[in-house]
PDB file of N, CA and C in Angstrom:
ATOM      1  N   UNK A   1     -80.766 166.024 369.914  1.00  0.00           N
ATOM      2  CA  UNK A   1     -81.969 166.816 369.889  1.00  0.00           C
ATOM      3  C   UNK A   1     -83.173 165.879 369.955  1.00  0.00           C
ATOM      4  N   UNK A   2     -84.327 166.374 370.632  1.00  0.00           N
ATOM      5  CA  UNK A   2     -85.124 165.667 371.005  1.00  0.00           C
ATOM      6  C   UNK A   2     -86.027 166.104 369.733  1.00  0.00           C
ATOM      7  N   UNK A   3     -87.079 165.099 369.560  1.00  0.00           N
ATOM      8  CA  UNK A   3     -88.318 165.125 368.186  1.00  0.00           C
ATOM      9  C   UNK A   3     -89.651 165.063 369.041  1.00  0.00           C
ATOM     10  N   UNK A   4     -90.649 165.490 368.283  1.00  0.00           N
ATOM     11  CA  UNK A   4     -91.994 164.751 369.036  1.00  0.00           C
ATOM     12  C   UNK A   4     -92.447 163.897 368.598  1.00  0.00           C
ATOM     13  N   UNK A   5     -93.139 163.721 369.265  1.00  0.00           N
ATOM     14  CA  UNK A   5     -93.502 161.882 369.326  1.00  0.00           C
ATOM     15  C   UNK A   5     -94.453 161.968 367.772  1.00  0.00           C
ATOM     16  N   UNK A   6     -94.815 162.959 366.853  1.00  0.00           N
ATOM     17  CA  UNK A   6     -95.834 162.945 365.907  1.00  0.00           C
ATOM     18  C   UNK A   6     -94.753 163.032 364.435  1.00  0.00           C
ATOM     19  N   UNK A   7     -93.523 162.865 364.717  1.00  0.00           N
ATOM     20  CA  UNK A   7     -92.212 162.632 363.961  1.00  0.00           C
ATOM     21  C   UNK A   7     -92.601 163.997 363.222  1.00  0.00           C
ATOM     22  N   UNK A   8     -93.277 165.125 363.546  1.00  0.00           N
ATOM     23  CA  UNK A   8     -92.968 166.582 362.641  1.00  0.00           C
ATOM     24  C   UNK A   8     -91.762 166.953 362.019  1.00  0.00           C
ATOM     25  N   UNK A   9     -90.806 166.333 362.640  1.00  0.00           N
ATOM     26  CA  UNK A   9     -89.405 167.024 363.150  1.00  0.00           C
ATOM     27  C   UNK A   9     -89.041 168.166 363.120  1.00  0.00           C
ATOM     28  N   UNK A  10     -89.976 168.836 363.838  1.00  0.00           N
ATOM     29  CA  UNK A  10     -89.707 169.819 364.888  1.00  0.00           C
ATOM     30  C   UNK A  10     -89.538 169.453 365.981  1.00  0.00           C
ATOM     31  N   UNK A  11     -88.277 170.478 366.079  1.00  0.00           N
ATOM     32  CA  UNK A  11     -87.453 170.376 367.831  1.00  0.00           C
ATOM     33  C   UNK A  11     -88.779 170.441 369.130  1.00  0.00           C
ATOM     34  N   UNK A  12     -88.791 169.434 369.557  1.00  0.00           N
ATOM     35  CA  UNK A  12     -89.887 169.767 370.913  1.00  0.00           C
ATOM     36  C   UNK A  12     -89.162 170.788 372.112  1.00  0.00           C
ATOM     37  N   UNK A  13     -90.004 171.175 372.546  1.00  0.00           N
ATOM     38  CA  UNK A  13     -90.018 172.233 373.747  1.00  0.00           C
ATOM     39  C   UNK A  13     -88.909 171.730 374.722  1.00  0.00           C
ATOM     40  N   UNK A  14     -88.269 172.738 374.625  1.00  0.00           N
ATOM     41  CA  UNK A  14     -87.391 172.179 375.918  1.00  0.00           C
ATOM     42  C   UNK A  14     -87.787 172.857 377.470  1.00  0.00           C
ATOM     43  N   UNK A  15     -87.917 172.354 378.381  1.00  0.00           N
ATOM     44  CA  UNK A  15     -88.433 172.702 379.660  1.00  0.00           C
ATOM     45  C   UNK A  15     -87.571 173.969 380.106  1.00  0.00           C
ATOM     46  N   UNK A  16     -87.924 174.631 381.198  1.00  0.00           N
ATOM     47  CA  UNK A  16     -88.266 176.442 381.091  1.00  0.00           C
ATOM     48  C   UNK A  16     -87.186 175.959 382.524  1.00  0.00           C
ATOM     49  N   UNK A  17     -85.760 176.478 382.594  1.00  0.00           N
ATOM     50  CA  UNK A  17     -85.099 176.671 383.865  1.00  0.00           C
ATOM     51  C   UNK A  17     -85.428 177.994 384.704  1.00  0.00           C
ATOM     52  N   UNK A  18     -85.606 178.159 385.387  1.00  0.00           N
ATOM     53  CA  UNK A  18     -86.339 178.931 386.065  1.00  0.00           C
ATOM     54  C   UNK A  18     -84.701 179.417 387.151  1.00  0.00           C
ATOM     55  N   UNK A  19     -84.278 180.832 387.209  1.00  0.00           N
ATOM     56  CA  UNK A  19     -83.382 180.720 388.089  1.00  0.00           C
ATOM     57  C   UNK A  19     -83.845 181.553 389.526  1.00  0.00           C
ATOM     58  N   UNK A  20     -83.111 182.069 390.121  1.00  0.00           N
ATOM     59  CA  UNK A  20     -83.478 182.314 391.486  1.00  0.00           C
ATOM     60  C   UNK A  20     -84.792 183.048 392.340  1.00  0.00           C
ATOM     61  N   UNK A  21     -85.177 182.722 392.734  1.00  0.00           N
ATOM     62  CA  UNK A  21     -86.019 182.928 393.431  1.00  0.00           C
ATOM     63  C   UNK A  21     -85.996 184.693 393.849  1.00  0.00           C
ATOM     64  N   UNK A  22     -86.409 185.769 393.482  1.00  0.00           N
ATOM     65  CA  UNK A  22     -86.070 187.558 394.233  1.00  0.00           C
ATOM     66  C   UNK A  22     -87.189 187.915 394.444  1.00  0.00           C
ATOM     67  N   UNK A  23     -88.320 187.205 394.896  1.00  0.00           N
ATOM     68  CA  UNK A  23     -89.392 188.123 395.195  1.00  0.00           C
ATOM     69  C   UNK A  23     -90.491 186.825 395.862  1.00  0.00           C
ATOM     70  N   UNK A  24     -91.479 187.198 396.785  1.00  0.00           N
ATOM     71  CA  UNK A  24     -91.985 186.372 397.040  1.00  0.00           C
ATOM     72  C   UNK A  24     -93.521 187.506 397.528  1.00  0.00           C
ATOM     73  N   UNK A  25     -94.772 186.711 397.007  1.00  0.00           N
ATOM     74  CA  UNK A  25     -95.917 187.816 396.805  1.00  0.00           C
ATOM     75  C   UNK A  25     -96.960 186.504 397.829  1.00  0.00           C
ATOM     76  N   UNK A  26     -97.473 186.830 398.966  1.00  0.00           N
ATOM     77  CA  UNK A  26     -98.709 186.324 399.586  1.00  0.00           C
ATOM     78  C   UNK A  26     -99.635 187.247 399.713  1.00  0.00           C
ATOM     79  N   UNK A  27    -101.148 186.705 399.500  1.00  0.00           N
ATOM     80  CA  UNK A  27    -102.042 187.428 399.010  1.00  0.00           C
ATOM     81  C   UNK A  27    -103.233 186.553 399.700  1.00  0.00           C
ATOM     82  N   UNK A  28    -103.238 187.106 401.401  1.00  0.00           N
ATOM     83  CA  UNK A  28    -104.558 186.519 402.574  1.00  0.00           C
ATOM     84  C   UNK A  28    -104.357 184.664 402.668  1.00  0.00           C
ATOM     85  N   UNK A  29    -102.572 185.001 402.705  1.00  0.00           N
ATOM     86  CA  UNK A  29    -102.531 183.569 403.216  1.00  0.00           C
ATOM     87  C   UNK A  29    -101.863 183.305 404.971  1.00  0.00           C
ATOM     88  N   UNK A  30    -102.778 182.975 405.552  1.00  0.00           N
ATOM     89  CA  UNK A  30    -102.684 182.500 406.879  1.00  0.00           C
ATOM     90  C   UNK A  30    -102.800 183.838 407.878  1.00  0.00           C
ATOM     91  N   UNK A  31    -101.619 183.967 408.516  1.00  0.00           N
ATOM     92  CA  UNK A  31    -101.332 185.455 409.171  1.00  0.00           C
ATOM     93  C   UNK A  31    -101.440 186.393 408.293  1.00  0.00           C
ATOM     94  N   UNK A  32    -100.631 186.390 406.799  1.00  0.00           N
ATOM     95  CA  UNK A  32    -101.178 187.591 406.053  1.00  0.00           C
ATOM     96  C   UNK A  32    -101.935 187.797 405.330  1.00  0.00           C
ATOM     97  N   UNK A  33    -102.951 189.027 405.924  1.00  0.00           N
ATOM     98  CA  UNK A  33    -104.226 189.116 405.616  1.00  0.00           C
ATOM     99  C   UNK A  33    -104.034 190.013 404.504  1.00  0.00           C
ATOM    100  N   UNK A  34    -103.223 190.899 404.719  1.00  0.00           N
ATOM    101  CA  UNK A  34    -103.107 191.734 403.258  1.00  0.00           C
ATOM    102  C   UNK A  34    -102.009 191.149 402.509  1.00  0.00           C
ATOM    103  N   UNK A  35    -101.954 191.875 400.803  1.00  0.00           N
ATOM    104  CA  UNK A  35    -100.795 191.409 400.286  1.00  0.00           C
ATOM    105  C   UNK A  35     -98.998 191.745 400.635  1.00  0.00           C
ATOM    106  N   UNK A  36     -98.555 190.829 400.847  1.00  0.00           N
ATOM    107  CA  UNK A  36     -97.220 190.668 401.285  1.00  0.00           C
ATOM    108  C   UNK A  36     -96.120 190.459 399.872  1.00  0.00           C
ATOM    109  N   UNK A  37     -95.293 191.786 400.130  1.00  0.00           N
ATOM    110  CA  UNK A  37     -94.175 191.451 398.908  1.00  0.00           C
ATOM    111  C   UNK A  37     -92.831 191.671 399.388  1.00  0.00           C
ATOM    112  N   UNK A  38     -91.942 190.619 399.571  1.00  0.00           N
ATOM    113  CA  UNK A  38     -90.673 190.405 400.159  1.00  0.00           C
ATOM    114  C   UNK A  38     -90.091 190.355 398.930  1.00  0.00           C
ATOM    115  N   UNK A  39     -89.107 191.181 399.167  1.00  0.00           N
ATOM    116  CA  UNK A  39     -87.543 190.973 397.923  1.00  0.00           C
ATOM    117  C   UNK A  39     -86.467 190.065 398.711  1.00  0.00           C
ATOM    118  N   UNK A  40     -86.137 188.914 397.717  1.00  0.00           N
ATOM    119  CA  UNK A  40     -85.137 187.780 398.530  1.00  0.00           C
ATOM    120  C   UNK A  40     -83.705 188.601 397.673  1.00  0.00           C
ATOM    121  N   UNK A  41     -82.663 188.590 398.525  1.00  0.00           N
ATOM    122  CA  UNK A  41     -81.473 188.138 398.261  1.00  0.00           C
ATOM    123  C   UNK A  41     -80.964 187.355 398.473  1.00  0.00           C
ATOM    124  N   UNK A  42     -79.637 186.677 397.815  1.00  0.00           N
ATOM    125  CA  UNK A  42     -79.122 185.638 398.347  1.00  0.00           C
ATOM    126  C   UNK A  42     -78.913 185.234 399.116  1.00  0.00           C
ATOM    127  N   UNK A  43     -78.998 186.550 400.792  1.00  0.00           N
ATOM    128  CA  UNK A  43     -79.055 185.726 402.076  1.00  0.00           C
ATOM    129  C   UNK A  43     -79.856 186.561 402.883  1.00  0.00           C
ATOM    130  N   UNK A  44     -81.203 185.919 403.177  1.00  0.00           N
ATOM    131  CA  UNK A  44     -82.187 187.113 403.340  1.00  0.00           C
ATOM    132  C   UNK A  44     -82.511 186.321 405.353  1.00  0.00           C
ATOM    133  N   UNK A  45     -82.539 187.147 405.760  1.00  0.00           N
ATOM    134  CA  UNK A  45     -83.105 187.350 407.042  1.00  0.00           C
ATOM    135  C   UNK A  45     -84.333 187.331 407.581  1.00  0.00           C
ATOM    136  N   UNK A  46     -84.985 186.569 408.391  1.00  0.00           N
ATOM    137  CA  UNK A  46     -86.326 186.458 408.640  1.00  0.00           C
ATOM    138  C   UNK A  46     -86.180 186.926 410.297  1.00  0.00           C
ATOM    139  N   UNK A  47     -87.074 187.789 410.316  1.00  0.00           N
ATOM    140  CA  UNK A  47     -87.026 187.944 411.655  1.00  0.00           C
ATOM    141  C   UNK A  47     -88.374 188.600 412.468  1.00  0.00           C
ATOM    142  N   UNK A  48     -88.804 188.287 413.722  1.00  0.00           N
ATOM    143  CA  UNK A  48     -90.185 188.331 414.557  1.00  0.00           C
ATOM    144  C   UNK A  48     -90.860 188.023 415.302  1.00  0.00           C
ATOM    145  N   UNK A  49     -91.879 188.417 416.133  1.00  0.00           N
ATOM    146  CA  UNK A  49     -91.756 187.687 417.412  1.00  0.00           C
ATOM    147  C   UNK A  49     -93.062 186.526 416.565  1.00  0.00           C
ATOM    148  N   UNK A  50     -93.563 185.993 417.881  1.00  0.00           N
ATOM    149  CA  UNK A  50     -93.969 184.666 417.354  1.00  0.00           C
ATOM    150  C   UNK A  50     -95.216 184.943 417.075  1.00  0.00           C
ATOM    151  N   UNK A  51     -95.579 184.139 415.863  1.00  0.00           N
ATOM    152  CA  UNK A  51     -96.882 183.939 415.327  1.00  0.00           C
ATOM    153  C   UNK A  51     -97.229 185.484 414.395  1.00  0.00           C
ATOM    154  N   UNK A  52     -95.696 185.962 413.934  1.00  0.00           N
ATOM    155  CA  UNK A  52     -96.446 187.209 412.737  1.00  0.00           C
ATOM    156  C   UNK A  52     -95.946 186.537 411.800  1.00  0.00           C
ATOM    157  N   UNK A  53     -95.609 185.264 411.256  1.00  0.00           N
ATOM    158  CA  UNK A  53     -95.781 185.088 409.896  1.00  0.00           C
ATOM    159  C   UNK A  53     -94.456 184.486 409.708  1.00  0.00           C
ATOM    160  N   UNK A  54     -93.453 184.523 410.057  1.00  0.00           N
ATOM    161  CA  UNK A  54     -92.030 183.771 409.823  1.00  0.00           C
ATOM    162  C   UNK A  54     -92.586 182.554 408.808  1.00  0.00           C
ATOM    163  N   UNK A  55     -92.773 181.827 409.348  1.00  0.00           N
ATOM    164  CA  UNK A  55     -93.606 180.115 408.705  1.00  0.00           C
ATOM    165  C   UNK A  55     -93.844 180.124 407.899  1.00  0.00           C
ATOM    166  N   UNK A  56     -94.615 180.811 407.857  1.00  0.00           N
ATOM    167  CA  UNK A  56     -95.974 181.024 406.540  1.00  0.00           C
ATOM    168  C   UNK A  56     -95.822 181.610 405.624  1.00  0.00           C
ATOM    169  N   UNK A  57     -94.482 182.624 405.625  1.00  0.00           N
ATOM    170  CA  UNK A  57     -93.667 183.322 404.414  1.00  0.00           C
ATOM    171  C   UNK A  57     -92.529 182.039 403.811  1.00  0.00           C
ATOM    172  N   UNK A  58     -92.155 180.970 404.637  1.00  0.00           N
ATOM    173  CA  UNK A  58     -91.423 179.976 404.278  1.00  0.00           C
ATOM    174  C   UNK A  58     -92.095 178.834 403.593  1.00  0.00           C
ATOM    175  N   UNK A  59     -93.311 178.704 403.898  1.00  0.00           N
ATOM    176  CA  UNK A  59     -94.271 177.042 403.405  1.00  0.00           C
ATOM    177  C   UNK A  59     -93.957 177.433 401.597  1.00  0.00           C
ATOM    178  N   UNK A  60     -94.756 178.783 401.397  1.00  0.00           N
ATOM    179  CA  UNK A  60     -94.556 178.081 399.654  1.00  0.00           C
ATOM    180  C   UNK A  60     -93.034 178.033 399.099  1.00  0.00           C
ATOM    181  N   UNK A  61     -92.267 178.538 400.045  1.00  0.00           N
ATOM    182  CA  UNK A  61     -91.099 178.640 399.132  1.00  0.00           C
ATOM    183  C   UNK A  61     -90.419 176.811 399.301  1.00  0.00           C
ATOM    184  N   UNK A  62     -90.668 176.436 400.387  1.00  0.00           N
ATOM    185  CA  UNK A  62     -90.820 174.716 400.952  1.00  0.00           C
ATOM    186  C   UNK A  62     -91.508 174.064 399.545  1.00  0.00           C
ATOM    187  N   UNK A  63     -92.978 174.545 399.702  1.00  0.00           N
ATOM    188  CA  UNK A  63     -93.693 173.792 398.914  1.00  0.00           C
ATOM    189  C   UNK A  63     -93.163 173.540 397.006  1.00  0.00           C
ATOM    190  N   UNK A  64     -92.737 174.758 396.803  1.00  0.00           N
ATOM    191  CA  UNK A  64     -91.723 174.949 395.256  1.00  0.00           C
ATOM    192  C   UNK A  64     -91.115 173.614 395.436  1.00  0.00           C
ATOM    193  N   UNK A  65     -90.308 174.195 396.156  1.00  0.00           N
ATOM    194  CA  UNK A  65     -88.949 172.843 396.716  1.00  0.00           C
ATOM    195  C   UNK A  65     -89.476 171.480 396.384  1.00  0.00           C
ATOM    196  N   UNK A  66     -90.393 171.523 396.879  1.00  0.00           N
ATOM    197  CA  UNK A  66     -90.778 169.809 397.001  1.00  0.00           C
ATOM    198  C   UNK A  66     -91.438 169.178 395.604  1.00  0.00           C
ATOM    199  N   UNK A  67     -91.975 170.186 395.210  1.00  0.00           N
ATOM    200  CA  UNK A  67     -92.744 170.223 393.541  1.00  0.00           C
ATOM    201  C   UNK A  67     -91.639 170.011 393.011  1.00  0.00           C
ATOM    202  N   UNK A  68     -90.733 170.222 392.815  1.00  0.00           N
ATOM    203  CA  UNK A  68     -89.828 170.635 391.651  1.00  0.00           C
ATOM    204  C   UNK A  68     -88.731 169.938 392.096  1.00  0.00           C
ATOM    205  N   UNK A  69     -88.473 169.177 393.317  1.00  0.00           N
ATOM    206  CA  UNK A  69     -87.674 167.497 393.601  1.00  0.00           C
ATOM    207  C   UNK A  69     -88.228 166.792 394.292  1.00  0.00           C
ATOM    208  N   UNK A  70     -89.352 166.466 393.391  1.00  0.00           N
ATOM    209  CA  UNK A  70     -90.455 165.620 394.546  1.00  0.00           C
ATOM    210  C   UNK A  70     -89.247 163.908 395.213  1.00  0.00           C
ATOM    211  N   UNK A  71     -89.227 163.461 396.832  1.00  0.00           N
ATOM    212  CA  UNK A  71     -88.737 162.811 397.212  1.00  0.00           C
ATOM    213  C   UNK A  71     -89.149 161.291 396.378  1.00  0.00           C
ATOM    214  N   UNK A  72     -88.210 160.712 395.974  1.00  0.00           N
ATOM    215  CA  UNK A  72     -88.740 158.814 395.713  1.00  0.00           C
ATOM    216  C   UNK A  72     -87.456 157.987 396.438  1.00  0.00           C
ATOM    217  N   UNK A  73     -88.068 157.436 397.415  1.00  0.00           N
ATOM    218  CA  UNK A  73     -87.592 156.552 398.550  1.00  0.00           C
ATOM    219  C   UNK A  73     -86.891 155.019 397.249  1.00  0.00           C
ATOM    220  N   UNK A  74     -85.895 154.935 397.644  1.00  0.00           N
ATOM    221  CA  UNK A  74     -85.117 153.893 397.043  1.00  0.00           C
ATOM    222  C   UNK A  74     -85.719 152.389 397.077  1.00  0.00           C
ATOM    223  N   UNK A  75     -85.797 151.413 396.088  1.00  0.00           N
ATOM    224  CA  UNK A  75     -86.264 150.512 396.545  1.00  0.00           C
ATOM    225  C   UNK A  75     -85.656 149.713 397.645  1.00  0.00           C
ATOM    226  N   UNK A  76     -86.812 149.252 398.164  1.00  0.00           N
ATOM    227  CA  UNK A  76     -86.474 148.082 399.690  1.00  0.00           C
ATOM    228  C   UNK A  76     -85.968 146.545 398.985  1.00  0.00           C
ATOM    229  N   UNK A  77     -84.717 146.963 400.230  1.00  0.00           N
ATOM    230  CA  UNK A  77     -83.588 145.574 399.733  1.00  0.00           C
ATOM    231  C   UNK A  77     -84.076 144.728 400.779  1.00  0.00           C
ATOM    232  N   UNK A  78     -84.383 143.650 400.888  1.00  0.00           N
ATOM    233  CA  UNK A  78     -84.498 142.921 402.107  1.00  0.00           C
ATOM    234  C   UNK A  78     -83.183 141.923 402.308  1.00  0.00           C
ATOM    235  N   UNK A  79     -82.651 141.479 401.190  1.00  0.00           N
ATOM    236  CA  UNK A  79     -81.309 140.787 400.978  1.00  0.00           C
ATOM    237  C   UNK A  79     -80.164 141.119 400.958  1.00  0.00           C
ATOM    238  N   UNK A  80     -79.788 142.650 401.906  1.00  0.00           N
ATOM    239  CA  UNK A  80     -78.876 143.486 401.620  1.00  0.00           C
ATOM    240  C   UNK A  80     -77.953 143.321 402.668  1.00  0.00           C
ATOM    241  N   UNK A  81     -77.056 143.749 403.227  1.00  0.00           N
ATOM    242  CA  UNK A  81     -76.195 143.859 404.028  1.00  0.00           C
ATOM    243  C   UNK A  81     -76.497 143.964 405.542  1.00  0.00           C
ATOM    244  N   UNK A  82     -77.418 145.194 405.797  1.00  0.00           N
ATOM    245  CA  UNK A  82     -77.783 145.261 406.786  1.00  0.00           C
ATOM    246  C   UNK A  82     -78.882 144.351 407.499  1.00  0.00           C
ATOM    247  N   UNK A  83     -79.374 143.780 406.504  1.00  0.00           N
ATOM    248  CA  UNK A  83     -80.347 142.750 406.573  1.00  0.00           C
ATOM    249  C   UNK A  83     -80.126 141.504 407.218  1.00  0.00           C
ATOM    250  N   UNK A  84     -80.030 141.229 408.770  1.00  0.00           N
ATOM    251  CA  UNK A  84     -79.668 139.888 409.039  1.00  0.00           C
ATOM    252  C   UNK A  84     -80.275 138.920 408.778  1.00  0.00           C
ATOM    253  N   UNK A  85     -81.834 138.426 408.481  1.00  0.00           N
ATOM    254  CA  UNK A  85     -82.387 137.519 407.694  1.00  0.00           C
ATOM    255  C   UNK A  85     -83.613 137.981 406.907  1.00  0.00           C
ATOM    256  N   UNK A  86     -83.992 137.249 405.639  1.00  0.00           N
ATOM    257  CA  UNK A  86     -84.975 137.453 405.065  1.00  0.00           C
ATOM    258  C   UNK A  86     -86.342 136.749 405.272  1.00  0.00           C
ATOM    259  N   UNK A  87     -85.948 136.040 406.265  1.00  0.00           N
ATOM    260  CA  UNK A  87     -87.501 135.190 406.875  1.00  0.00           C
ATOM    261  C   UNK A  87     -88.001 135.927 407.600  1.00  0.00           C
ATOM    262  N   UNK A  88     -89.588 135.980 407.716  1.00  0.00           N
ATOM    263  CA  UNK A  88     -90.369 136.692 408.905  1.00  0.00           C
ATOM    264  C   UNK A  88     -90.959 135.756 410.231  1.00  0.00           C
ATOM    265  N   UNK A  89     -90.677 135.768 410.978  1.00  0.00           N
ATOM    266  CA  UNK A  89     -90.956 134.840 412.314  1.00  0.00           C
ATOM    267  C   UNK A  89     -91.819 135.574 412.851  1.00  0.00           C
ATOM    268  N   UNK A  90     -93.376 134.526 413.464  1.00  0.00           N
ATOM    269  CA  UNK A  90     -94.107 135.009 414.061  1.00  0.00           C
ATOM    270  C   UNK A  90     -94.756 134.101 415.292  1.00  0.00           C
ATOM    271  N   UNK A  91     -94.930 134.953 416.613  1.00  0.00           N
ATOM    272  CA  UNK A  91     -95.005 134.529 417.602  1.00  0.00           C
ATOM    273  C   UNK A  91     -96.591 134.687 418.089  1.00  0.00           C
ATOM    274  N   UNK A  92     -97.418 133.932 418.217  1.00  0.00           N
ATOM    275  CA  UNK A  92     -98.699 133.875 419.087  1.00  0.00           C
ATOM    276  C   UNK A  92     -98.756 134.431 420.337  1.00  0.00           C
ATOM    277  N   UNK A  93     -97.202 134.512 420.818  1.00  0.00           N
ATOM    278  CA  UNK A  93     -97.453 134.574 422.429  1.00  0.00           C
ATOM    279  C   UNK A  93     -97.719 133.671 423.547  1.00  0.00           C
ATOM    280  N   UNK A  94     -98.990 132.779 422.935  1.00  0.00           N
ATOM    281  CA  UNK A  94     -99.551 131.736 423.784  1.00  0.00           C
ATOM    282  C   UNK A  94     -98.576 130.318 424.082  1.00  0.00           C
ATOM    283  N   UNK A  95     -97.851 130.649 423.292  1.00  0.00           N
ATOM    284  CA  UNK A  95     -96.424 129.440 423.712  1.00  0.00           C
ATOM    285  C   UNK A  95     -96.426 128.025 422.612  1.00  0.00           C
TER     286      UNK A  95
END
């Protein structure tokens, strides 16, 4: 069990799991000018001709995504395997 840092010992907050996603509400974003309320099921169908909104009903559900596993690129090995040398060689051109 986790404490807070002010040694109360009271149990600190444990972070809020949030489970599936069933509804999605846009309100005059991009193409939709009025409010938009889609019910998701587990395998929901998007469908339309081009430029009524497909996209733009997908960005925030993207944007969640990315909030909530924001990407961190691994550190750079330069001494690694694939690495055929660790020196940098540089050429003037002029000979």
């Amino acid at each position: 069990m986790e404490w807070r840092e002010d040694e109360s010992r009271e149990p600190a907050a444990k972070p809020v799991q949030a489970g599936p996603i069933d509804r999605i509400s846009l309100v005059g974003f991009k193409s939709h000018k009025e409010t938009l309320n889609v019910a998701l099921k587990p395998i929901t169908l998007l469908a339309g001709g081009n430029s009524s909104g497909k996209s733009s009903l997908m960005q925030p559900l993207l944007l969640e995504a990315d909030l909530e596993n924001p990407f961190e690129p691994p550190p750079l090995n330069l001494a690694g395997q694939s690495s055929p040398s660790t020196t940098l060689r540089t050429s003037s051109g002029g000979g």
